[in-house]
C-alpha atoms as a PDB file:
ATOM      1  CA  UNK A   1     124.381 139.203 102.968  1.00  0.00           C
ATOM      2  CA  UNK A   2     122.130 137.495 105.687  1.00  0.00           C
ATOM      3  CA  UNK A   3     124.545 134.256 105.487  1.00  0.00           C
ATOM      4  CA  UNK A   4     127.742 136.634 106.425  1.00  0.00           C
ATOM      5  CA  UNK A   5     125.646 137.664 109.523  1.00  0.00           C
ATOM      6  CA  UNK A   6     125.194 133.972 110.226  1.00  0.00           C
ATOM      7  CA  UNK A   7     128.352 133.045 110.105  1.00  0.00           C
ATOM      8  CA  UNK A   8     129.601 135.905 112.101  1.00  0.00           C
ATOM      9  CA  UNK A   9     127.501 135.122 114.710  1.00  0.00           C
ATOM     10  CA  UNK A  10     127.931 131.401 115.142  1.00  0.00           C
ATOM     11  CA  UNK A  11     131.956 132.459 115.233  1.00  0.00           C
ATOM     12  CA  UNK A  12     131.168 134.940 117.988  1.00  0.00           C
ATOM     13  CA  UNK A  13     128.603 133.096 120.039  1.00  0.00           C
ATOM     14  CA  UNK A  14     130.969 130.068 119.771  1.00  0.00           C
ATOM     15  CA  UNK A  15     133.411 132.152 121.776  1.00  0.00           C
ATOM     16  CA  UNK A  16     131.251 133.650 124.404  1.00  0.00           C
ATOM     17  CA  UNK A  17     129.253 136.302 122.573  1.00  0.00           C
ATOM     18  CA  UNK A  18     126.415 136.268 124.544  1.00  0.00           C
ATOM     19  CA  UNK A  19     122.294 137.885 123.722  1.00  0.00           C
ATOM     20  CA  UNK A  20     123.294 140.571 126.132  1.00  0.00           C
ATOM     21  CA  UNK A  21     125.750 141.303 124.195  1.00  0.00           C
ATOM     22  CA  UNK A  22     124.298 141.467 120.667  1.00  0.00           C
ATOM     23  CA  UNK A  23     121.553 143.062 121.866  1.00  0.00           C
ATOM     24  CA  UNK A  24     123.749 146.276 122.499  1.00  0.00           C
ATOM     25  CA  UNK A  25     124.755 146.050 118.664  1.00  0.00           C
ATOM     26  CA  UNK A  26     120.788 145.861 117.503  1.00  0.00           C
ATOM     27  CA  UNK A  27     117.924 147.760 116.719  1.00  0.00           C
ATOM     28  CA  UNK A  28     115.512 145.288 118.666  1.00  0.00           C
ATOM     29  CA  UNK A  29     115.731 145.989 122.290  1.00  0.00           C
ATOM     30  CA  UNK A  30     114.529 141.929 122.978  1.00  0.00           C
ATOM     31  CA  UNK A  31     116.682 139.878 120.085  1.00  0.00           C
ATOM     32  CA  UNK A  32     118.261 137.144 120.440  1.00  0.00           C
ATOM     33  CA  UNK A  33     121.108 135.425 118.887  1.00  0.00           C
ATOM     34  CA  UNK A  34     119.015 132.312 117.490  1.00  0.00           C
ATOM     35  CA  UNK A  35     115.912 134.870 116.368  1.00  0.00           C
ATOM     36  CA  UNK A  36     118.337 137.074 114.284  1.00  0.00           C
ATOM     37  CA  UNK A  37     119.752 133.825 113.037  1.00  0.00           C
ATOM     38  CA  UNK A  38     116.213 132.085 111.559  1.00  0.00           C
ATOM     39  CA  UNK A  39     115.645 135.756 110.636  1.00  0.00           C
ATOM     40  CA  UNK A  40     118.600 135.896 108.354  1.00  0.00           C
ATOM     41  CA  UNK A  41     117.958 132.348 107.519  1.00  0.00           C
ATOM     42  CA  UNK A  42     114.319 133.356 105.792  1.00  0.00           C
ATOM     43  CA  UNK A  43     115.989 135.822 104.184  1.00  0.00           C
ATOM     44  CA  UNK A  44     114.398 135.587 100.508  1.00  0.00           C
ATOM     45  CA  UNK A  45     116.682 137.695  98.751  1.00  0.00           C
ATOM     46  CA  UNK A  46     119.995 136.818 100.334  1.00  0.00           C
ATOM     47  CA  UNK A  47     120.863 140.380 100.859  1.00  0.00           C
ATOM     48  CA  UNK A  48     119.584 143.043 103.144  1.00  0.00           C
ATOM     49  CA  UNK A  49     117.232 145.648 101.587  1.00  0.00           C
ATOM     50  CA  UNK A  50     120.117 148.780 100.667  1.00  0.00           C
ATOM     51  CA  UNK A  51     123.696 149.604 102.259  1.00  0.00           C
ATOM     52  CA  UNK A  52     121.897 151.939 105.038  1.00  0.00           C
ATOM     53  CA  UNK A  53     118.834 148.674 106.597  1.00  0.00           C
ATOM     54  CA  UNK A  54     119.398 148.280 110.082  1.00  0.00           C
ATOM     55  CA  UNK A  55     120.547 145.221 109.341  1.00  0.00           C
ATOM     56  CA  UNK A  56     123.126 145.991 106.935  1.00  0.00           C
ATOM     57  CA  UNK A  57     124.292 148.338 110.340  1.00  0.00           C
ATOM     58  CA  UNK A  58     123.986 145.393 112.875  1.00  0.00           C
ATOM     59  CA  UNK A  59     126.497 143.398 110.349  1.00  0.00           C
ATOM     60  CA  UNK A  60     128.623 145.857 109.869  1.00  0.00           C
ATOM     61  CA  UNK A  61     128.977 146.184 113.481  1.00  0.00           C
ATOM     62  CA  UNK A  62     129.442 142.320 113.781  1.00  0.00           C
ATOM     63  CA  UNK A  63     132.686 142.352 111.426  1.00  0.00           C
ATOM     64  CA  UNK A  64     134.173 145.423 113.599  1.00  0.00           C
ATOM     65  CA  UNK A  65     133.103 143.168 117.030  1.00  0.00           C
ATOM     66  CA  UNK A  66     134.888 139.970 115.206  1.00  0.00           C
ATOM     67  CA  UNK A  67     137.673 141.871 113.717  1.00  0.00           C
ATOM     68  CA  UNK A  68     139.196 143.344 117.517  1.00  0.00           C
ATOM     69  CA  UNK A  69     138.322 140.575 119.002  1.00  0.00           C
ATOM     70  CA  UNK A  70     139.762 137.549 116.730  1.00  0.00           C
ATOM     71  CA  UNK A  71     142.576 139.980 115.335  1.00  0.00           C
ATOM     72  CA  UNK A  72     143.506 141.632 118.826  1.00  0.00           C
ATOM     73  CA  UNK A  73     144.597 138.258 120.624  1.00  0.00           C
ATOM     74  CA  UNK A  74     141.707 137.844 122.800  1.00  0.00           C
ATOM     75  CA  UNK A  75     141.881 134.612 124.620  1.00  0.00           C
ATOM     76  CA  UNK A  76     138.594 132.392 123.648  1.00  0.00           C
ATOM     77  CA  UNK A  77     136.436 131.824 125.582  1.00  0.00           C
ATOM     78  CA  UNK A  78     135.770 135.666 126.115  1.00  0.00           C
ATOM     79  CA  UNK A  79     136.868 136.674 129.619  1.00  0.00           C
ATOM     80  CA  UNK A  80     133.401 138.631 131.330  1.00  0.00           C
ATOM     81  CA  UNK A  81     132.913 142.485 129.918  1.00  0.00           C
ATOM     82  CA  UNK A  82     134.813 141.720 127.044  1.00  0.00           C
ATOM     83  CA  UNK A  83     132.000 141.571 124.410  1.00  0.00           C
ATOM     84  CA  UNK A  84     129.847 144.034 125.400  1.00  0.00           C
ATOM     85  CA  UNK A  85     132.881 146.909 125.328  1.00  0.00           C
ATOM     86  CA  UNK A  86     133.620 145.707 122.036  1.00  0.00           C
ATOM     87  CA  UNK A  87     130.254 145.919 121.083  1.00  0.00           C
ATOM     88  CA  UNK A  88     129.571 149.363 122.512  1.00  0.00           C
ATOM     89  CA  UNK A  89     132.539 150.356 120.463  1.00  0.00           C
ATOM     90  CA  UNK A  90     130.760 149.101 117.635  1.00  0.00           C
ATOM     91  CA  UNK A  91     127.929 150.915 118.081  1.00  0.00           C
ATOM     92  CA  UNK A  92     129.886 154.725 118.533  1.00  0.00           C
ATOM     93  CA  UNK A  93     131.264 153.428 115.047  1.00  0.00           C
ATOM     94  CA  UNK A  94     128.430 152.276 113.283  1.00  0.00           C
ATOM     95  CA  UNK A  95     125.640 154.157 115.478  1.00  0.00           C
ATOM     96  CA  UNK A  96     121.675 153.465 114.916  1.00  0.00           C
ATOM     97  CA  UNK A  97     120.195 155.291 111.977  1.00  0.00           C
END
């Protein structure tokens, strides 16, 4: 579901997600926002390889980042920190394989 990441992170990044921040949620030390996105984008199957690819983890991570912070009343854009708790919360969740 490469489009789902997409989406997720076009939401996020509209609202102040930043690289920094998505970097703490992904396997790839150096990422960025835009390469994950053309990543995804190439994607020729339009799913991730199995439930357990890293990149089935760094969505699943996304939705938990976009759930508590578009369902916990967050004000947009996100105030400084914000993003990069959230995201370290994701990670303890959803931890790298």
């Amino acid at each position: 579901m490469p489009q789902r990441s997409i989406a997720l992170l076009e939401r996020l990044e509209a609202a102040g997600f930043t690289d920094d921040d998505f970097r703490i949620i992904h396997h790839m030390p150096h990422i960025t926002i835009r390469a994950h996105i053309d990543y995804c984008s190439k994607s020729r199957t339009g799913s991730f390889a199995g439930d357990s690819s890293t990149n089935t983890l760094v969505r699943q991570r996304l939705v938990l980042v976009a759930g508590a912070f578009f369902g916990g009343g967050f004000e947009e854009p996100a105030r400084s920190g914000v993003f990069s708790g959230l995201a370290s919360a994701a990670l303890s969740e959803v931890p790298h394989t």
